[in-house]
Protein backbone atom coordinates (compact mmCIF):
# COMPACT_ATOMS: atom_id res chain seq x y z
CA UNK A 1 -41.45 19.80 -15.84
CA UNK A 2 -42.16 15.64 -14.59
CA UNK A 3 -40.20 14.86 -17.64
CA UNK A 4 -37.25 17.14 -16.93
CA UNK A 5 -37.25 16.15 -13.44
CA UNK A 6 -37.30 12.23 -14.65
CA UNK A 7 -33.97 12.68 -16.36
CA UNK A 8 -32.68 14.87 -13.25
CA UNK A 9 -33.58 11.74 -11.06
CA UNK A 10 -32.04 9.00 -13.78
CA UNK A 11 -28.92 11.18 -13.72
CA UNK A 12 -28.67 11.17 -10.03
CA UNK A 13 -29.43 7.62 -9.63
CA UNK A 14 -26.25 6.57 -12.66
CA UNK A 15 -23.92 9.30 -10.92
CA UNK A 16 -24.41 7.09 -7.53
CA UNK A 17 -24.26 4.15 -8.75
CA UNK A 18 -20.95 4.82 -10.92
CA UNK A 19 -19.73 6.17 -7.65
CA UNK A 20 -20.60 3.00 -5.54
CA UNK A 21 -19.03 0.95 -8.17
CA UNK A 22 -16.00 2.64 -8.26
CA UNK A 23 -15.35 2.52 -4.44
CA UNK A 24 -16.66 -1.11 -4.50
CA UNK A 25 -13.30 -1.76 -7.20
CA UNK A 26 -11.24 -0.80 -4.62
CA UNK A 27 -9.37 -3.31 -2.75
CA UNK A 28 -7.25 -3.68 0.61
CA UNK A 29 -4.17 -5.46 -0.02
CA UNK A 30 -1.09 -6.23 2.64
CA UNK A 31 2.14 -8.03 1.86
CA UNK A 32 4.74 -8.80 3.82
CA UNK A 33 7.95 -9.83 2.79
CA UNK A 34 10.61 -12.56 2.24
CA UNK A 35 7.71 -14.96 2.94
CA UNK A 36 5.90 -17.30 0.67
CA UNK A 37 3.07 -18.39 2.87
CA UNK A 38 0.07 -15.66 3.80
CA UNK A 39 0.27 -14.92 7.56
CA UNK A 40 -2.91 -13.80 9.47
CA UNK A 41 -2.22 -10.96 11.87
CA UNK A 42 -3.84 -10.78 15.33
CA UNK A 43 -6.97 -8.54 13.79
CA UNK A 44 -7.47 -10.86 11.01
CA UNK A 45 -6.11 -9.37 8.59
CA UNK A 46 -4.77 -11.25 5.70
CA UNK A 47 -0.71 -10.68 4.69
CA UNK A 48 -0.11 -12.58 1.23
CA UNK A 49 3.53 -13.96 1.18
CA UNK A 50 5.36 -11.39 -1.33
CA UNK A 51 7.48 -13.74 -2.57
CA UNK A 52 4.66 -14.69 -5.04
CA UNK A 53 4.13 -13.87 -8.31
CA UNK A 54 1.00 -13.89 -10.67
CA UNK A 55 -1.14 -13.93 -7.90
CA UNK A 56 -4.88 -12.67 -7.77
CA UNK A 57 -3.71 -9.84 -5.59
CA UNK A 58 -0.62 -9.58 -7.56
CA UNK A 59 3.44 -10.09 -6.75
CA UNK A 60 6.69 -9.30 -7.74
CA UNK A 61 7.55 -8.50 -11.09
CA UNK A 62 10.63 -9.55 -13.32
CA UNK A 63 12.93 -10.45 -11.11
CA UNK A 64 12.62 -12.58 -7.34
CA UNK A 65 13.61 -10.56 -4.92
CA UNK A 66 16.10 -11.87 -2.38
CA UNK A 67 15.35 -13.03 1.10
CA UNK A 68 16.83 -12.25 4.61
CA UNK A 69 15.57 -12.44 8.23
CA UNK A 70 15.42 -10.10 11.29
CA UNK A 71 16.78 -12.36 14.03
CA UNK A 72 15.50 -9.82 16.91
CA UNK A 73 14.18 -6.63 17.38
CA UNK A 74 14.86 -3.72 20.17
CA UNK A 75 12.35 -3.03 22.92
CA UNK A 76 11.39 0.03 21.17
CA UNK A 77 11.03 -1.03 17.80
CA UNK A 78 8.25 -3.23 19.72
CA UNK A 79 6.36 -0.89 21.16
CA UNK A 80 6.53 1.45 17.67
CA UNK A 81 4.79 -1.75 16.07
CA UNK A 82 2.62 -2.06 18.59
CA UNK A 83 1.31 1.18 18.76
CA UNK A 84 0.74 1.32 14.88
CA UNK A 85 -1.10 -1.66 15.07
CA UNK A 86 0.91 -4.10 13.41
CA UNK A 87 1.85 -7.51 14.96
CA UNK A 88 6.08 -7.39 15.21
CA UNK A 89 6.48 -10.85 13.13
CA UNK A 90 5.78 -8.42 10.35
CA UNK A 91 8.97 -7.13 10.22
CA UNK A 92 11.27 -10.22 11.07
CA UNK A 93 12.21 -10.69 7.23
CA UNK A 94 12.55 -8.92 3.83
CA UNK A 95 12.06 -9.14 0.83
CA UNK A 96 15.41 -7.35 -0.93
CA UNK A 97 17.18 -6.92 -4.65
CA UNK A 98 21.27 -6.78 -4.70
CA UNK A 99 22.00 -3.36 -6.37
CA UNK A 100 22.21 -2.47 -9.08
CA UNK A 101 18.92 -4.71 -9.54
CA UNK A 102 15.50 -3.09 -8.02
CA UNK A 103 12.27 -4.78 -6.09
CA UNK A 104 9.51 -4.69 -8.07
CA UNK A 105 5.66 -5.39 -7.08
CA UNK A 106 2.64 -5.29 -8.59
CA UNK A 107 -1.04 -5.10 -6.47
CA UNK A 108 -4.29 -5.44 -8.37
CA UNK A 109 -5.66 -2.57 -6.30
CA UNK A 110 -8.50 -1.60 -8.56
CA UNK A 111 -9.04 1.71 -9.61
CA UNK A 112 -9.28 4.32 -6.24
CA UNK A 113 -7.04 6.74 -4.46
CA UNK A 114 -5.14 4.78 -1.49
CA UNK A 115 -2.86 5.41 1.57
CA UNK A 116 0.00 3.20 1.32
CA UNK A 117 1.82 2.47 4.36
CA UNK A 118 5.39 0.69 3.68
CA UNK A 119 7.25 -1.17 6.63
CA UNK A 120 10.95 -2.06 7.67
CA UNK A 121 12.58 -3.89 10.14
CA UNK A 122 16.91 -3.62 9.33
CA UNK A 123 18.43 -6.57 9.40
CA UNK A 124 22.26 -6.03 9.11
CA UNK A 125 23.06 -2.43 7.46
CA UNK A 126 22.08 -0.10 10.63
CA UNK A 127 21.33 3.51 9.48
CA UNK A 128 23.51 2.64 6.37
CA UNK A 129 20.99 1.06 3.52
CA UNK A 130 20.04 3.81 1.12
CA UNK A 131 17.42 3.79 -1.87
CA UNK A 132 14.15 5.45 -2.98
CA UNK A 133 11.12 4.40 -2.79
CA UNK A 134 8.54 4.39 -6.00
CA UNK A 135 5.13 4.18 -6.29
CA UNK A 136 2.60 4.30 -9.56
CA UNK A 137 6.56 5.81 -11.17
CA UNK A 138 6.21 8.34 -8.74
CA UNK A 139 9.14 8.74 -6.19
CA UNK A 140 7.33 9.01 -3.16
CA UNK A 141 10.79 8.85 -0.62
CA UNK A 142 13.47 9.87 -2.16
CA UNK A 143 16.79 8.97 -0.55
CA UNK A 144 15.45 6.87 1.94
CA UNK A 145 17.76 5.36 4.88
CA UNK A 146 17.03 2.75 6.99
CA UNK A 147 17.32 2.39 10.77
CA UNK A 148 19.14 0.90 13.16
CA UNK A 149 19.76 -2.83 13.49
CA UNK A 150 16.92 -4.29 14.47
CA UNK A 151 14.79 -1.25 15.01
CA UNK A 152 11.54 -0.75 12.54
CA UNK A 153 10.00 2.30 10.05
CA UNK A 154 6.46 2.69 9.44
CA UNK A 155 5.90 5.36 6.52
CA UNK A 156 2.35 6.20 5.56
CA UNK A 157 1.80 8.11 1.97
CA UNK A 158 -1.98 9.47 1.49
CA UNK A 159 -3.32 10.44 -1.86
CA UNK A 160 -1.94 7.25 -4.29
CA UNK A 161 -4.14 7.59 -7.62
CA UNK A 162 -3.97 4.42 -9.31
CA UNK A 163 -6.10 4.64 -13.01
CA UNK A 164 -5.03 1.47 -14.43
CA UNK A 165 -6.36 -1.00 -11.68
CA UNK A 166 -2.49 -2.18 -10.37
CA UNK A 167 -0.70 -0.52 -8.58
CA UNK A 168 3.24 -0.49 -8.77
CA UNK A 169 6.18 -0.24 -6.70
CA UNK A 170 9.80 -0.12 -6.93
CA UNK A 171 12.49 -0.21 -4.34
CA UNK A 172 15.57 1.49 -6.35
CA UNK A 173 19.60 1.92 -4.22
CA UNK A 174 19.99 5.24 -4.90
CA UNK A 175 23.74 6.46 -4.73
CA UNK A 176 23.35 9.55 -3.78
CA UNK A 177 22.64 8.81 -0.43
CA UNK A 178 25.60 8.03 0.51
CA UNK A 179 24.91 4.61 2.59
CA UNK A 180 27.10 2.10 2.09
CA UNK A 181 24.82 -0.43 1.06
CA UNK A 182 22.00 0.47 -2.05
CA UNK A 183 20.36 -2.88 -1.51
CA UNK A 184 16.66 -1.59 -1.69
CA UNK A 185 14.22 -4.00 0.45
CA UNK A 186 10.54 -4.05 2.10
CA UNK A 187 8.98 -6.08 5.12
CA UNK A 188 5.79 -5.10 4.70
CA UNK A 189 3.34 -3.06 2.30
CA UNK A 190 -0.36 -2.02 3.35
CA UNK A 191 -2.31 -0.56 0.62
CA UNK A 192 -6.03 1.21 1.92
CA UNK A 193 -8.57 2.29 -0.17
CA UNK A 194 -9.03 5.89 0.20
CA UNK A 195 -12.63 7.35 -0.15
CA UNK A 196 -13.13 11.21 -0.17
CA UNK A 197 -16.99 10.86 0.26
CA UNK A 198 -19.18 8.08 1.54
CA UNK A 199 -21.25 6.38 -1.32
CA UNK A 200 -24.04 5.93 0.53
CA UNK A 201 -23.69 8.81 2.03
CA UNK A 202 -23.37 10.79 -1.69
CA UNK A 203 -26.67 8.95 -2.87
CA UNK A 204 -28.90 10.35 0.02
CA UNK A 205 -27.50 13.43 -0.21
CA UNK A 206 -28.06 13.93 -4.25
CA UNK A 207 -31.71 12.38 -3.58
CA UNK A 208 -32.84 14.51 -0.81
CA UNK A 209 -31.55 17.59 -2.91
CA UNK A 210 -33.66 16.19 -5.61
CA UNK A 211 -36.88 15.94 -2.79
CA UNK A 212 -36.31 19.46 -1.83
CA UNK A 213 -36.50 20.56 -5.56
CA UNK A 214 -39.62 18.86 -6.27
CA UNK A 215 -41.09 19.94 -3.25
């Protein structure tokens, strides 16, 4: 019965830990683009400058993207960043391929589900710039249009699996839109670990069952 309940309690204890370790893998990673240089935003948080490659955190992949600025933004598209909590300089440049060529990015996320949240500011092709956008070769938008000039989207996808430790994106002009311009693009991309249970919260949980059926 003790020895049974040994290997129970060894089970438990490597079923935690794997769990713990797991979660621990899991990083937060924000890039925003058409910028070399990492900006800090007003919480701290770190924004690396996607137009890096080979990074620790990652970068684009086999081809630079282009660059272009947002020379304004409207009153609301303000407030709609504010509200989301995201400072507006976020989303006064881009990061953007010329179709038919695609934006690429790689993050060394770790292993972990995520929430991904992508964001936009339009610089010059107001309600006009169509493409899809592609995570982990999944198409998560499909036929995506941009705003208005100068006006902002925030788009938040829950549930991102990544198995191989990087996660990958791809911003593709997708014809069948419609728009007038396929030139794919990103300001910003905000990738959150995604936990389903608390590890420390699993471990007491799997001990105190253990406690109860010793007792």
């Amino acid at each position: 019965m003790r020895r049974s309940l040994f290997f129970l309690i060894l089970i438990a204890v490597y079923a935690a830990v794997m769990i713990v370790h797991d979660a621990g893998s899991a990083e937060e990673i924000r890039v925003w683009g058409g910028k070399m240089d990492d900006f800090k935003d007003s919480d701290g948080r770190i924004w690396h400058g996607g137009q890096n490659e080979k990074k620790a955190w990652g970068g684009w992949v086999e081809k630079l993207p282009r660059t272009a600025e947002v020379v304004a933004l409207t009153k609301e598209a303000e407030k709609l960043a504010k509200a989301e909590g995201y400072d507006k300089e976020l989303f006064y440049a881009v990061s953007w391929a010329q179709f038919p060529d695609t934006v690429k990015m790689e993050l060394n996320t770790g292993k972990g589900m995520f929430t991904v949240t992508y964001l936009v500011g339009e610089h010059w092709s107001p309600n006009n710039r169509g493409f899809d956008i592609i995570i982990e070769d999944e198409i998560v938008e499909e036929e995506y249009v941009t705003p208005g000039q100068n006006e902002i989207d925030i788009i938040r996808y829950e549930g991102i699996e990544v198995k191989d430790k990087v996660m990958s994106f791809e911003f593709a002009g997708n014809p069948k839109t419609g728009a007038g311009d396929l030139n794919a693009m990103f300001s910003g991309i905000e990738v959150i670990p995604a936990l389903a249970v608390d590890p420390k919260q699993k471990l007491a949980t799997t001990w105190g069952t253990l406690k109860g059926a010793r007792n």
